[in-house]
PDB file of N, CA and C in Angstrom:
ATOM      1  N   UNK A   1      24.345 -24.708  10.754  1.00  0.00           N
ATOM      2  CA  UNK A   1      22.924 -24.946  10.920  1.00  0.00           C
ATOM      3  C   UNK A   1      22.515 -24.525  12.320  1.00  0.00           C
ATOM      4  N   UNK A   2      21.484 -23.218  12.481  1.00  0.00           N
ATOM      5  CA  UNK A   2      21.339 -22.987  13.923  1.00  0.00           C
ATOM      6  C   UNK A   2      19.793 -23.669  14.366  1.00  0.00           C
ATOM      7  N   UNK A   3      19.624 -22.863  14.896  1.00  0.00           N
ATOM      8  CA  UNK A   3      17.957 -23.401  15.533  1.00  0.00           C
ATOM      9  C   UNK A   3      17.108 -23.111  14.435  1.00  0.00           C
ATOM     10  N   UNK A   4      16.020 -24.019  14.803  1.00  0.00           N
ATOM     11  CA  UNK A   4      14.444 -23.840  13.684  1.00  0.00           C
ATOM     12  C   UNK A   4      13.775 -22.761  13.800  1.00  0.00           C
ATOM     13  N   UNK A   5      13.554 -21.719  12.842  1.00  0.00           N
ATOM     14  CA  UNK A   5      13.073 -20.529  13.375  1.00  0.00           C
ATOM     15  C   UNK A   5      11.807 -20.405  13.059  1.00  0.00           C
ATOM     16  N   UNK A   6      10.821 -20.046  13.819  1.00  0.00           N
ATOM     17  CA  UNK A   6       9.477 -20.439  14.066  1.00  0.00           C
ATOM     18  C   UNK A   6       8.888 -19.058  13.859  1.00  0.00           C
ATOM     19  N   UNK A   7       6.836 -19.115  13.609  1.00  0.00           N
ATOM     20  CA  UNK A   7       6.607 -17.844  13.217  1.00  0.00           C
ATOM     21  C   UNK A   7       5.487 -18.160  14.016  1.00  0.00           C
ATOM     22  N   UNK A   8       4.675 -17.318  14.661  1.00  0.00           N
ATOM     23  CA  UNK A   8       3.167 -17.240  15.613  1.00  0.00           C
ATOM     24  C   UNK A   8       2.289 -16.951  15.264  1.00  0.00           C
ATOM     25  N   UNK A   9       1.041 -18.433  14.616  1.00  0.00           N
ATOM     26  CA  UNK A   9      -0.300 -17.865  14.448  1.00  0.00           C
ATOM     27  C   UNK A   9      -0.920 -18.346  15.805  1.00  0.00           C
ATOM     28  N   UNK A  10      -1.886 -17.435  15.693  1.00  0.00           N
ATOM     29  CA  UNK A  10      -3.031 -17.419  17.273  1.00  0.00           C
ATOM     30  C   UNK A  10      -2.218 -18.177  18.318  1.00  0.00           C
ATOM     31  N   UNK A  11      -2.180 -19.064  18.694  1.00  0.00           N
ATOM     32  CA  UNK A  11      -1.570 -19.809  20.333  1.00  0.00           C
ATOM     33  C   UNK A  11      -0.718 -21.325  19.464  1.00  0.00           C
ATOM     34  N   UNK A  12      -0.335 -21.089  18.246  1.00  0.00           N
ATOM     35  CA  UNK A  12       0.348 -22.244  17.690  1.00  0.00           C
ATOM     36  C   UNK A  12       1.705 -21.578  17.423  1.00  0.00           C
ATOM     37  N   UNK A  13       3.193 -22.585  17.426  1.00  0.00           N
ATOM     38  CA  UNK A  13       4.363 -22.118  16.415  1.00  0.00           C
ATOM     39  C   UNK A  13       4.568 -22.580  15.103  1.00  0.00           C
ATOM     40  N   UNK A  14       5.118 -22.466  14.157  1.00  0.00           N
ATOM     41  CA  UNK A  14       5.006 -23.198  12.885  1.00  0.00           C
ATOM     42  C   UNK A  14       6.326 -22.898  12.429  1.00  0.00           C
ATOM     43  N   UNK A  15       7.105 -24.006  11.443  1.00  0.00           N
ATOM     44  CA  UNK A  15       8.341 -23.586  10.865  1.00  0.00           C
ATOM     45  C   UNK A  15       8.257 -22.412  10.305  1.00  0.00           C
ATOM     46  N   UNK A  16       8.991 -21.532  10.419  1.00  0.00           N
ATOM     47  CA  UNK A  16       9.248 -20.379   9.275  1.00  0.00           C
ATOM     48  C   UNK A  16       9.372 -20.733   7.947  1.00  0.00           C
ATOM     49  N   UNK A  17      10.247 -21.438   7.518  1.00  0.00           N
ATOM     50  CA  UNK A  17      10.240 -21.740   6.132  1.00  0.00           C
ATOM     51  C   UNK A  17       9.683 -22.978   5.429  1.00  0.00           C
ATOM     52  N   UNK A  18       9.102 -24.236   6.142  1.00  0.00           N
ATOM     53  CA  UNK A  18       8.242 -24.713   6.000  1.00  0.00           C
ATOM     54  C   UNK A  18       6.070 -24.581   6.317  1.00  0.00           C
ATOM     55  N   UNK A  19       6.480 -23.737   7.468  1.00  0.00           N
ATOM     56  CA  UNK A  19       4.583 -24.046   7.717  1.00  0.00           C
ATOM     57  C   UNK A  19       4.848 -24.761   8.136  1.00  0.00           C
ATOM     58  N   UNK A  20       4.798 -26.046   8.427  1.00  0.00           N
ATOM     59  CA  UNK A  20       5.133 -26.899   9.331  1.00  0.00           C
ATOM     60  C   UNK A  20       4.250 -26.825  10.673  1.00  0.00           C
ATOM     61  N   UNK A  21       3.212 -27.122  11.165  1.00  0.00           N
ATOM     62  CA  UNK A  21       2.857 -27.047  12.507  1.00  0.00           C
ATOM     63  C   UNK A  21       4.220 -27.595  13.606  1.00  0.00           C
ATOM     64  N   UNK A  22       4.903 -27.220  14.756  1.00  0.00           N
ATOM     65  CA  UNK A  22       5.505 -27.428  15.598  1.00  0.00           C
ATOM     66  C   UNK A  22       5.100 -27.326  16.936  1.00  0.00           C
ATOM     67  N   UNK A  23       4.040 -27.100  17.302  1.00  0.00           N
ATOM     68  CA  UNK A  23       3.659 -27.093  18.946  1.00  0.00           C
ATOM     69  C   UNK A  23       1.968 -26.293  18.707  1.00  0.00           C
ATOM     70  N   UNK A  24       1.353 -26.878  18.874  1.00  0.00           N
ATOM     71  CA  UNK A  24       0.082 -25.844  19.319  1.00  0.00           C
ATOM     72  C   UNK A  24      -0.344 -25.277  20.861  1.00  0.00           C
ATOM     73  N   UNK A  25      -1.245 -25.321  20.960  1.00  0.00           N
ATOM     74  CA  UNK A  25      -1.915 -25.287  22.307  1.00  0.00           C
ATOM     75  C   UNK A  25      -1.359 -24.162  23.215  1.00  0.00           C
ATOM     76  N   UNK A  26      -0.332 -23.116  22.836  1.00  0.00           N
ATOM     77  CA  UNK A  26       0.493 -22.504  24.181  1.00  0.00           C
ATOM     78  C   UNK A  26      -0.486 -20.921  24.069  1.00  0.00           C
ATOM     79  N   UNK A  27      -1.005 -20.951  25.284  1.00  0.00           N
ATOM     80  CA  UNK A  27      -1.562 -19.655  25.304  1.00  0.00           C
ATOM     81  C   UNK A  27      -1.275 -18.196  25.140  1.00  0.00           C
ATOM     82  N   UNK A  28       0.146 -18.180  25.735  1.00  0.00           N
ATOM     83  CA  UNK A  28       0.839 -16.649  25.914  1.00  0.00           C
ATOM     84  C   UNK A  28       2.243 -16.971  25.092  1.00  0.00           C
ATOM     85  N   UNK A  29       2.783 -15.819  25.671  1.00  0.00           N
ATOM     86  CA  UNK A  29       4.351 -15.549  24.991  1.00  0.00           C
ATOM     87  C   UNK A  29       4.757 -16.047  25.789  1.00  0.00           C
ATOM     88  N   UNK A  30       4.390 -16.013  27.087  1.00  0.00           N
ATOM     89  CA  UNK A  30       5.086 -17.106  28.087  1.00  0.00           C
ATOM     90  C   UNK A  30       5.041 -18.813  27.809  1.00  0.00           C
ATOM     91  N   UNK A  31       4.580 -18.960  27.545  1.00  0.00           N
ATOM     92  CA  UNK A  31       4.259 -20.538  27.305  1.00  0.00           C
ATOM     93  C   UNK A  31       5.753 -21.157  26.308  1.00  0.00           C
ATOM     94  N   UNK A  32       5.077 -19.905  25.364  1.00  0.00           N
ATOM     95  CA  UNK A  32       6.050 -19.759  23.861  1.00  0.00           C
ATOM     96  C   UNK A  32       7.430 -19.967  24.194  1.00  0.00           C
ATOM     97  N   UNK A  33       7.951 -19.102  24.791  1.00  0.00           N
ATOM     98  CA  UNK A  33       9.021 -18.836  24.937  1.00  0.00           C
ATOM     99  C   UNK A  33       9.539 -20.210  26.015  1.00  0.00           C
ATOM    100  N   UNK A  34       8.948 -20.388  26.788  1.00  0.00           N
ATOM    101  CA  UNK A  34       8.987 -21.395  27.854  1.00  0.00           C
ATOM    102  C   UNK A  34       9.135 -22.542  26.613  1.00  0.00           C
ATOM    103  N   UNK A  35       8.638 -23.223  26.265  1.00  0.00           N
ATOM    104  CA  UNK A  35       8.629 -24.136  25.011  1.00  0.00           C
ATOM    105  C   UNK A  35      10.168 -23.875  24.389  1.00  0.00           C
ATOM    106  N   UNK A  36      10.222 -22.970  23.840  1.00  0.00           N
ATOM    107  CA  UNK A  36      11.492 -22.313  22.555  1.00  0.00           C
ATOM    108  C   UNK A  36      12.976 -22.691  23.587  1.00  0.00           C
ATOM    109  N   UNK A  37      12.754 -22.313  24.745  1.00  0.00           N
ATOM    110  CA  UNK A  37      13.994 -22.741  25.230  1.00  0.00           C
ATOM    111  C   UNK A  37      14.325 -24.020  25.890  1.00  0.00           C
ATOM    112  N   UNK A  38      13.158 -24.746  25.790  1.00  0.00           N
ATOM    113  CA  UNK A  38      13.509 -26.435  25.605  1.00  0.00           C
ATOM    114  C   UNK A  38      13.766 -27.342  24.786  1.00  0.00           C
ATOM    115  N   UNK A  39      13.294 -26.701  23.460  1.00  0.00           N
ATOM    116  CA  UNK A  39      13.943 -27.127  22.298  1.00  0.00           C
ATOM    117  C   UNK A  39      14.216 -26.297  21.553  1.00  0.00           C
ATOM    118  N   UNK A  40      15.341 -26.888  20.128  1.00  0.00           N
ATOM    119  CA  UNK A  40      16.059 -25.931  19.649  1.00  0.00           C
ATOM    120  C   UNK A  40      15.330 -25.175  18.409  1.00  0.00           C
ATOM    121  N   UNK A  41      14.551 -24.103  19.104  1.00  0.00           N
ATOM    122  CA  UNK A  41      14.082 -23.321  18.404  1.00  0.00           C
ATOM    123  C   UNK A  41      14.082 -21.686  18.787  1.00  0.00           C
ATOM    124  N   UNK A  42      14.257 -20.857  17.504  1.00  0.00           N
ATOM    125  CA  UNK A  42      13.817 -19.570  17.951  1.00  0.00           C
ATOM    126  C   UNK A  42      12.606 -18.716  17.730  1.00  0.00           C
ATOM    127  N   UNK A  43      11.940 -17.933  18.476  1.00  0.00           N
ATOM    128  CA  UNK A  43      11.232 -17.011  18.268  1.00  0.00           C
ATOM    129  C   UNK A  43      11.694 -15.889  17.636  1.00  0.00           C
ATOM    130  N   UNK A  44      10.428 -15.029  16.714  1.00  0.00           N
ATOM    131  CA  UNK A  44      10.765 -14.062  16.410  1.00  0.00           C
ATOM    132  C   UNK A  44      10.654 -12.833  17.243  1.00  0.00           C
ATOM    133  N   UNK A  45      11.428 -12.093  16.771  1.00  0.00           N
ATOM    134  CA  UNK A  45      12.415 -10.934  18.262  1.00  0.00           C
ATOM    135  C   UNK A  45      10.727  -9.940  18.282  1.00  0.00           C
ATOM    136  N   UNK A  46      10.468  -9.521  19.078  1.00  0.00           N
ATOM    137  CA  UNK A  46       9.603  -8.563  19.770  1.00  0.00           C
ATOM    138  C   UNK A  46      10.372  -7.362  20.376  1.00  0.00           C
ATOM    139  N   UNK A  47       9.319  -6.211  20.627  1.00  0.00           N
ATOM    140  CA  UNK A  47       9.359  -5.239  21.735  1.00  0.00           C
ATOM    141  C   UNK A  47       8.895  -5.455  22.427  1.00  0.00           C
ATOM    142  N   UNK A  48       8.862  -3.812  23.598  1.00  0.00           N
ATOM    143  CA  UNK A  48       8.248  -4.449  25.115  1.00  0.00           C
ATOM    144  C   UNK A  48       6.780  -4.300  25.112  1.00  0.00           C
ATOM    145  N   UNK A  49       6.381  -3.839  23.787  1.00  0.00           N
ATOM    146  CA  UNK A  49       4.482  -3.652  23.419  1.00  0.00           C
ATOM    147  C   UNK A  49       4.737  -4.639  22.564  1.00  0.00           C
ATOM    148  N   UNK A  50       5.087  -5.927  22.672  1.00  0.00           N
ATOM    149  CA  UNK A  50       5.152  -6.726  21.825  1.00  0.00           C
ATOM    150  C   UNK A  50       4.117  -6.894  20.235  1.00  0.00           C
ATOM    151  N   UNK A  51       5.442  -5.728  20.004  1.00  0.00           N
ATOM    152  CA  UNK A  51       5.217  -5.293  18.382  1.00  0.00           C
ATOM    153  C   UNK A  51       6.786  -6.313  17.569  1.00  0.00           C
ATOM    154  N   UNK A  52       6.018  -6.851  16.318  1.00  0.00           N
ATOM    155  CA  UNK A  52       7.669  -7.792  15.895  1.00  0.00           C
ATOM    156  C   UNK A  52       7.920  -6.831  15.121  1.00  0.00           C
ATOM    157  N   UNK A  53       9.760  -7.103  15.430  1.00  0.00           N
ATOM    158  CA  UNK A  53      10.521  -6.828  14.461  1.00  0.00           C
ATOM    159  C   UNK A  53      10.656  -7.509  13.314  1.00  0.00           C
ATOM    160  N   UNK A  54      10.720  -6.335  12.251  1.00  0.00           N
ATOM    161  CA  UNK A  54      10.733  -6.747  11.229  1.00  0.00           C
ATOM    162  C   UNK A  54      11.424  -6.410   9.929  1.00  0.00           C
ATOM    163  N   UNK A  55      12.346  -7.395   9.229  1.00  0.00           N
ATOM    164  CA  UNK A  55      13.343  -6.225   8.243  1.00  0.00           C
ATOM    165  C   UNK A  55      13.075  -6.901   6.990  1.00  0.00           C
ATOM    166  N   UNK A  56      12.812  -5.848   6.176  1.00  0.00           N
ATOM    167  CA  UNK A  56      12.182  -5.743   4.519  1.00  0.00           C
ATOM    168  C   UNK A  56      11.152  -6.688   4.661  1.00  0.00           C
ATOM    169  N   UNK A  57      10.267  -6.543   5.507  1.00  0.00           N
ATOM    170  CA  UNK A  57       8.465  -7.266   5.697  1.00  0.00           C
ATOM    171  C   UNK A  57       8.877  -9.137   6.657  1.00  0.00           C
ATOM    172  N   UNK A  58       9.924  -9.094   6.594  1.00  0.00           N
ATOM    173  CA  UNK A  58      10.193 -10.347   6.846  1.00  0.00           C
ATOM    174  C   UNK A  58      10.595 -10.525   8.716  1.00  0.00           C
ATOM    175  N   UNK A  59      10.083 -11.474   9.500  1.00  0.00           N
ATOM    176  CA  UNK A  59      10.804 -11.353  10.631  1.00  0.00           C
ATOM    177  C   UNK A  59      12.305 -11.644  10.866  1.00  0.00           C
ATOM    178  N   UNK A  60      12.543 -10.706  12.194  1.00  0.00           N
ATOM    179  CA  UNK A  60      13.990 -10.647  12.852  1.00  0.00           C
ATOM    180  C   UNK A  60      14.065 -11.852  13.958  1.00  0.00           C
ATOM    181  N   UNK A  61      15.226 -12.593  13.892  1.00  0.00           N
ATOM    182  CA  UNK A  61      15.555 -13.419  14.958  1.00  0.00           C
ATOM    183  C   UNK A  61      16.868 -13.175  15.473  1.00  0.00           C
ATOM    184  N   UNK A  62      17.103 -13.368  17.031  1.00  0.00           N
ATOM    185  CA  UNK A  62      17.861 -13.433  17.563  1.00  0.00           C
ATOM    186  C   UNK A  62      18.450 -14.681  18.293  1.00  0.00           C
ATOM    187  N   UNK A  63      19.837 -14.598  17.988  1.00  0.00           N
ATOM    188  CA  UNK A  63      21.086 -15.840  18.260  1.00  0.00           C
ATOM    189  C   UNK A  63      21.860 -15.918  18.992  1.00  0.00           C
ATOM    190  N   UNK A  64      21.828 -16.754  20.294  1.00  0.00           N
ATOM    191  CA  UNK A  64      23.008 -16.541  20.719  1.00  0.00           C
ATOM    192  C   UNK A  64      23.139 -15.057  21.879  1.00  0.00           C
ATOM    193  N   UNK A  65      21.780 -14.372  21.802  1.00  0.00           N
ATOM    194  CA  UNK A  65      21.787 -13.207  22.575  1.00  0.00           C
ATOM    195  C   UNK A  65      22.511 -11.824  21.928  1.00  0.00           C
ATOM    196  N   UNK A  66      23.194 -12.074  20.727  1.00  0.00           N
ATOM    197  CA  UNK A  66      23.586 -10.471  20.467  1.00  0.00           C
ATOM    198  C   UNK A  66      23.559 -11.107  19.221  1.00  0.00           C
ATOM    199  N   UNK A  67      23.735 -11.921  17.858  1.00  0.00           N
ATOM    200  CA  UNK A  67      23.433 -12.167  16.702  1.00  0.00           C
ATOM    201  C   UNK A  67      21.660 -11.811  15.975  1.00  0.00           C
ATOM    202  N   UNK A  68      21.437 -10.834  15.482  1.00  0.00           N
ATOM    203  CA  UNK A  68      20.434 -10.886  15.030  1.00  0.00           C
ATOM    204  C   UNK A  68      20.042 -11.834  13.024  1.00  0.00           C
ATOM    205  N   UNK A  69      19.567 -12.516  12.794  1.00  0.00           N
ATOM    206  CA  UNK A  69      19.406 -12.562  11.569  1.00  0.00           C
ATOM    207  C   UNK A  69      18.075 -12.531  10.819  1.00  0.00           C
ATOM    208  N   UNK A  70      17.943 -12.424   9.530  1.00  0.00           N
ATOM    209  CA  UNK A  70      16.457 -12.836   8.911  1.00  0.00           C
ATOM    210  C   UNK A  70      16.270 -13.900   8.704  1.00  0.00           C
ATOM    211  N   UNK A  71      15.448 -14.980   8.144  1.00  0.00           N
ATOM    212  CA  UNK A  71      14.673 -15.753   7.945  1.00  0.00           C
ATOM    213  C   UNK A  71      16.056 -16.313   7.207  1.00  0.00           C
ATOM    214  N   UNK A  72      15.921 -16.135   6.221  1.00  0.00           N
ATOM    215  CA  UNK A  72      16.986 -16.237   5.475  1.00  0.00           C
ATOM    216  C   UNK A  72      18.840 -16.763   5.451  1.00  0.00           C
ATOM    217  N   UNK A  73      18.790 -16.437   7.004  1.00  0.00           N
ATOM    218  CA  UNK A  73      20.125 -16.566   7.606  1.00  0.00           C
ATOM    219  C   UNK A  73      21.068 -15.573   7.080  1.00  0.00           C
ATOM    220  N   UNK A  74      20.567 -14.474   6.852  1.00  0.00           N
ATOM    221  CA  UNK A  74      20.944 -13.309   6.583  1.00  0.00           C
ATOM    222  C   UNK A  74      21.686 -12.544   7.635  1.00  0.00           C
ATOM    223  N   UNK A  75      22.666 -12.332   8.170  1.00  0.00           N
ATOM    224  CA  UNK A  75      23.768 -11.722   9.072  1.00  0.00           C
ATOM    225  C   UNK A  75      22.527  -9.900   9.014  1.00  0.00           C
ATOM    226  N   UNK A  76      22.129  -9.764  10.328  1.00  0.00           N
ATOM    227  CA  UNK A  76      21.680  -8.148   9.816  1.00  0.00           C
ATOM    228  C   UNK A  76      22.379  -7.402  11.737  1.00  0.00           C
ATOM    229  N   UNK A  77      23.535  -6.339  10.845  1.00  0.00           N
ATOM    230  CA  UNK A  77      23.707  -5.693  12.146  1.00  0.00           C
ATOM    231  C   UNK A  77      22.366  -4.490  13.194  1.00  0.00           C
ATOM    232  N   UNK A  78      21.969  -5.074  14.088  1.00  0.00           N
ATOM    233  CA  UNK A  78      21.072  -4.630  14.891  1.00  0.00           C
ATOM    234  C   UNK A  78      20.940  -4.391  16.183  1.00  0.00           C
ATOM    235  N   UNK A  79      20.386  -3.562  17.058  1.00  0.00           N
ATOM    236  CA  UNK A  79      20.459  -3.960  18.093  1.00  0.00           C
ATOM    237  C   UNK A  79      18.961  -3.739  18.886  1.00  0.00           C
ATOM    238  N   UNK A  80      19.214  -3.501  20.668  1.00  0.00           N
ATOM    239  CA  UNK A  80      17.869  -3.769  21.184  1.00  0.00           C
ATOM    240  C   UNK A  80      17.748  -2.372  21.905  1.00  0.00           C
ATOM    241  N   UNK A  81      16.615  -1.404  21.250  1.00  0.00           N
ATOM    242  CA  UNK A  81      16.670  -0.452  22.048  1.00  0.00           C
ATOM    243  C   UNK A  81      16.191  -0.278  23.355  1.00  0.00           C
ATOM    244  N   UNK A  82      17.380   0.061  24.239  1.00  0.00           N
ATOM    245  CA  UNK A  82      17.298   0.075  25.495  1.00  0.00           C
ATOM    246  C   UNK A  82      16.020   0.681  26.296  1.00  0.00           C
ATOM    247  N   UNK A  83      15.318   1.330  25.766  1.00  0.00           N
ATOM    248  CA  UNK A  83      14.368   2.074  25.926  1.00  0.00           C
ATOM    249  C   UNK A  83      12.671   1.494  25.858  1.00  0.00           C
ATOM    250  N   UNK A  84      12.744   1.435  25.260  1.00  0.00           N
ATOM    251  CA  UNK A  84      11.384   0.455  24.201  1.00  0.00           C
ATOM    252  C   UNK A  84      11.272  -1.000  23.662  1.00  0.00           C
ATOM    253  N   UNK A  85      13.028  -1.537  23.599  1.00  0.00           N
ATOM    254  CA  UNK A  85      12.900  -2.631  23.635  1.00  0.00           C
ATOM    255  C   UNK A  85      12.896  -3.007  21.948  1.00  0.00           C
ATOM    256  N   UNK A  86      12.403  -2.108  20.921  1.00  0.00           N
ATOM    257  CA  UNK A  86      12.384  -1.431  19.762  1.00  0.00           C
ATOM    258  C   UNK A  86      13.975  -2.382  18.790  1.00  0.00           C
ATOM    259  N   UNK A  87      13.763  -2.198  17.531  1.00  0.00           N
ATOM    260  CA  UNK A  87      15.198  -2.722  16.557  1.00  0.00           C
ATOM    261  C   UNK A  87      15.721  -1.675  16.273  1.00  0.00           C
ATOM    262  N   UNK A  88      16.635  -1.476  16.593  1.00  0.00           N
ATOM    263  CA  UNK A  88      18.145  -0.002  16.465  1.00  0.00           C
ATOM    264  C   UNK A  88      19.004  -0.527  15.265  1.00  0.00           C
ATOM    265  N   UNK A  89      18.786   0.405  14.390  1.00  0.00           N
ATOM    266  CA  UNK A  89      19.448  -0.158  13.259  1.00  0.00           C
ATOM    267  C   UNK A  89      20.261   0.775  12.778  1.00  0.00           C
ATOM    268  N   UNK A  90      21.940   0.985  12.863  1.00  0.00           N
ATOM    269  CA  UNK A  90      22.612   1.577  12.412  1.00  0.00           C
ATOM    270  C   UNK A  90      23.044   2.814  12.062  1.00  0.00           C
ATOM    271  N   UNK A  91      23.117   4.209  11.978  1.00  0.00           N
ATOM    272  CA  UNK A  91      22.985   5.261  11.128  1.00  0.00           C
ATOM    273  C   UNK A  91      24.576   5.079  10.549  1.00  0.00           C
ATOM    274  N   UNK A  92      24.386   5.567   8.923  1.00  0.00           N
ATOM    275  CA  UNK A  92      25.366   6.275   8.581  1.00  0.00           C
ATOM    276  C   UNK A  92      25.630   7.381   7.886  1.00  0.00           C
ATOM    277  N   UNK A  93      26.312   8.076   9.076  1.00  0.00           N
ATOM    278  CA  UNK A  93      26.217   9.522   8.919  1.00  0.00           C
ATOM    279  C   UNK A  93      27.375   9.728   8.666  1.00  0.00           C
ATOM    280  N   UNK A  94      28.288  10.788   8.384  1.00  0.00           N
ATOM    281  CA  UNK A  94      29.884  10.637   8.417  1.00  0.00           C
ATOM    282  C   UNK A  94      29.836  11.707   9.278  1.00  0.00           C
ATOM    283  N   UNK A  95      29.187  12.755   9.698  1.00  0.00           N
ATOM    284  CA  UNK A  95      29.999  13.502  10.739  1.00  0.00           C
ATOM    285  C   UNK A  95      29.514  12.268  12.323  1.00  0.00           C
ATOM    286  N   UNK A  96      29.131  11.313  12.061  1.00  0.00           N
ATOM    287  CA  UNK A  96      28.812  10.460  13.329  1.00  0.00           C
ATOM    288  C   UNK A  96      30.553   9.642  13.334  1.00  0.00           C
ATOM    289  N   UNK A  97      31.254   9.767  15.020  1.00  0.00           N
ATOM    290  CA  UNK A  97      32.298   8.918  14.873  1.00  0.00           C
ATOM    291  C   UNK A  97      32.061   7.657  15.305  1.00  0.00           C
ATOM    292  N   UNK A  98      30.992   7.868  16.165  1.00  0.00           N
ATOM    293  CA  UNK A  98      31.094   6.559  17.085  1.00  0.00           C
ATOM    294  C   UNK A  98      29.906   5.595  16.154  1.00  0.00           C
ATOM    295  N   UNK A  99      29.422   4.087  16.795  1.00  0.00           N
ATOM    296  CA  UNK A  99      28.791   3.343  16.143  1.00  0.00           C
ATOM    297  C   UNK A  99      27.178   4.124  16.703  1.00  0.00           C
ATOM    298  N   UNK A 100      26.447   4.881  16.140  1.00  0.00           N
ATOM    299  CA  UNK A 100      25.696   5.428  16.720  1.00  0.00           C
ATOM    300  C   UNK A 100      24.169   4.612  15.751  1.00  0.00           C
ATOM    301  N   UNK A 101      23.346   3.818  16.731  1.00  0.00           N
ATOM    302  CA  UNK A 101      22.389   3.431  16.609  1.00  0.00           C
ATOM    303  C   UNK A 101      21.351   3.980  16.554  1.00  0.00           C
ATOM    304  N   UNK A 102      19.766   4.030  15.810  1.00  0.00           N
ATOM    305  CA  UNK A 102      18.785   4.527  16.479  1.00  0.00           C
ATOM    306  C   UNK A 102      17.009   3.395  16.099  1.00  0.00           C
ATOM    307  N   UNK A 103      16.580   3.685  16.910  1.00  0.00           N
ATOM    308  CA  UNK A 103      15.635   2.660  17.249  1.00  0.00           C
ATOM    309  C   UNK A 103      14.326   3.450  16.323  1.00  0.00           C
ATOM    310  N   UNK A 104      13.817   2.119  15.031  1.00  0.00           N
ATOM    311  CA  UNK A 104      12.579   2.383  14.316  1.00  0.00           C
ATOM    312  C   UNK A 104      11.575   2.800  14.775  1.00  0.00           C
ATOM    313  N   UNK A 105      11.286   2.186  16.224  1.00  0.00           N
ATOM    314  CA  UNK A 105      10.095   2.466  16.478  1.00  0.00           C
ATOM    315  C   UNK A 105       9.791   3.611  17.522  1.00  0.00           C
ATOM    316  N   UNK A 106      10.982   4.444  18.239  1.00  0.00           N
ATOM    317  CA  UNK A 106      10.805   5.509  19.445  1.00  0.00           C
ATOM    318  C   UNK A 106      12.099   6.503  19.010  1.00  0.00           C
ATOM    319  N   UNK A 107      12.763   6.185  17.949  1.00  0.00           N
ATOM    320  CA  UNK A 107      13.777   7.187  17.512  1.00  0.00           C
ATOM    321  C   UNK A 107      15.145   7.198  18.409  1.00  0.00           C
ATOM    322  N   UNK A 108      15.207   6.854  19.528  1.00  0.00           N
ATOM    323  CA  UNK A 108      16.116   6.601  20.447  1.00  0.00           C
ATOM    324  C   UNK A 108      17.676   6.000  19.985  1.00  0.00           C
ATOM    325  N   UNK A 109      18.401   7.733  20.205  1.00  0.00           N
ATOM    326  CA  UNK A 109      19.891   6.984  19.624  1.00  0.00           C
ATOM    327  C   UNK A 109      20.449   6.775  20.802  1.00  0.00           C
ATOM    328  N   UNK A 110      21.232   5.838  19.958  1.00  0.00           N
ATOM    329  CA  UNK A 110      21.911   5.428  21.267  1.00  0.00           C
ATOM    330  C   UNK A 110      23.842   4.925  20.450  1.00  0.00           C
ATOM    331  N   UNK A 111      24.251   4.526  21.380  1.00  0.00           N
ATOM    332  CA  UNK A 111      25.600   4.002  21.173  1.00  0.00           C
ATOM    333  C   UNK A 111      25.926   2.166  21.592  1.00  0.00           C
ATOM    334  N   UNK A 112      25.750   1.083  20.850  1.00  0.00           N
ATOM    335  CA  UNK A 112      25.615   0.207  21.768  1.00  0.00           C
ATOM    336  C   UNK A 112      26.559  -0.276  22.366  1.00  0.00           C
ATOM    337  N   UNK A 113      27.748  -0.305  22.039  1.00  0.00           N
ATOM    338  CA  UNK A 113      29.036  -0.380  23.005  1.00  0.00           C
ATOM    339  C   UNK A 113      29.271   0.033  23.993  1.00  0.00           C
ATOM    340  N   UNK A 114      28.427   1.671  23.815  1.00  0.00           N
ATOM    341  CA  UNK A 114      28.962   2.409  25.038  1.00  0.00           C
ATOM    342  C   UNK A 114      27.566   1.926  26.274  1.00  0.00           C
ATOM    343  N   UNK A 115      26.648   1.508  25.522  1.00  0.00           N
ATOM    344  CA  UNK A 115      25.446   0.958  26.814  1.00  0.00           C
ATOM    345  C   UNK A 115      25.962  -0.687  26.786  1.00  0.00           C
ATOM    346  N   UNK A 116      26.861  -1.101  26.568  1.00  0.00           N
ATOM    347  CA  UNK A 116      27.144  -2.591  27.194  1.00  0.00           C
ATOM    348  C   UNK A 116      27.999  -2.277  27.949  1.00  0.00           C
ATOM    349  N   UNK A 117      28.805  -0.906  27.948  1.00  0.00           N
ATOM    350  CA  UNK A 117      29.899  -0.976  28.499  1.00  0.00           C
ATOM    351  C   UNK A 117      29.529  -0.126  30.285  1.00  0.00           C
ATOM    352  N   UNK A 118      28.602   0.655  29.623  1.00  0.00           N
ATOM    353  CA  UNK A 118      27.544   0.765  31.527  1.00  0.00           C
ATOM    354  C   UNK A 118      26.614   0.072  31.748  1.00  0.00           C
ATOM    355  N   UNK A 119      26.657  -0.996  31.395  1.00  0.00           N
ATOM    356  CA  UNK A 119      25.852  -2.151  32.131  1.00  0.00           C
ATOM    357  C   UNK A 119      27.197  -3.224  32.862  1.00  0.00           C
TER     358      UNK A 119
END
């Protein structure tokens, strides 16, 4: 059982899978987020034009800092494009050897092992 994963109308959070009102009143993403990490809840994952991610219409959450899942508690391999900030989701190609990622929203491939491993 992880955290309550929450969804954003206007300046309120609400359960994801209930509706549920859980906090109103917070003006920004700052507030939000400020809130989310005092109690055990998550937000749904954004870019840096805070556009949400989103997989098969449904929002993406992130766990733990590198676990992404759906609503659902659905395991989805993903990552964060370094670039845009964007959801990098997988290619499979077979002449590709390495784990080669690329980001929905700016096209940006990338490798994510090999960018954790130069950071």
């Amino acid at each position: 059982m992880g955290p309550t994963k929450v969804m954003i109308k206007g300046d309120a959070l609400y359960d994801a899978k209930s509706g549920k009102l859980i906090q109103g009143g917070l003006a920004s993403r700052q507030a939000m987020e400020e809130y989310a990490a005092q109690h055990y809840i998550v937000l749904p994952e954004v870019d840096k034009s805070g556009k949400l991610w989103e997989w098969e219409g449904r929002p993406v959450y992130c766990l733990h800092g590198v676990r992404y899942e759906s609503l659902d508690d659905q395991p989805l391999h993903l990552a964060r494009c370094p670039d845009c900030g964007g959801m990098g989701v997988r290619i499979d190609e077979i002449t590709v050897e390495s784990d080669c990622i690329r980001c929905v929203t700016c096209g940006h491939e990338f490798d994510a092992r090999l960018e954790m491993m130069e950071t």
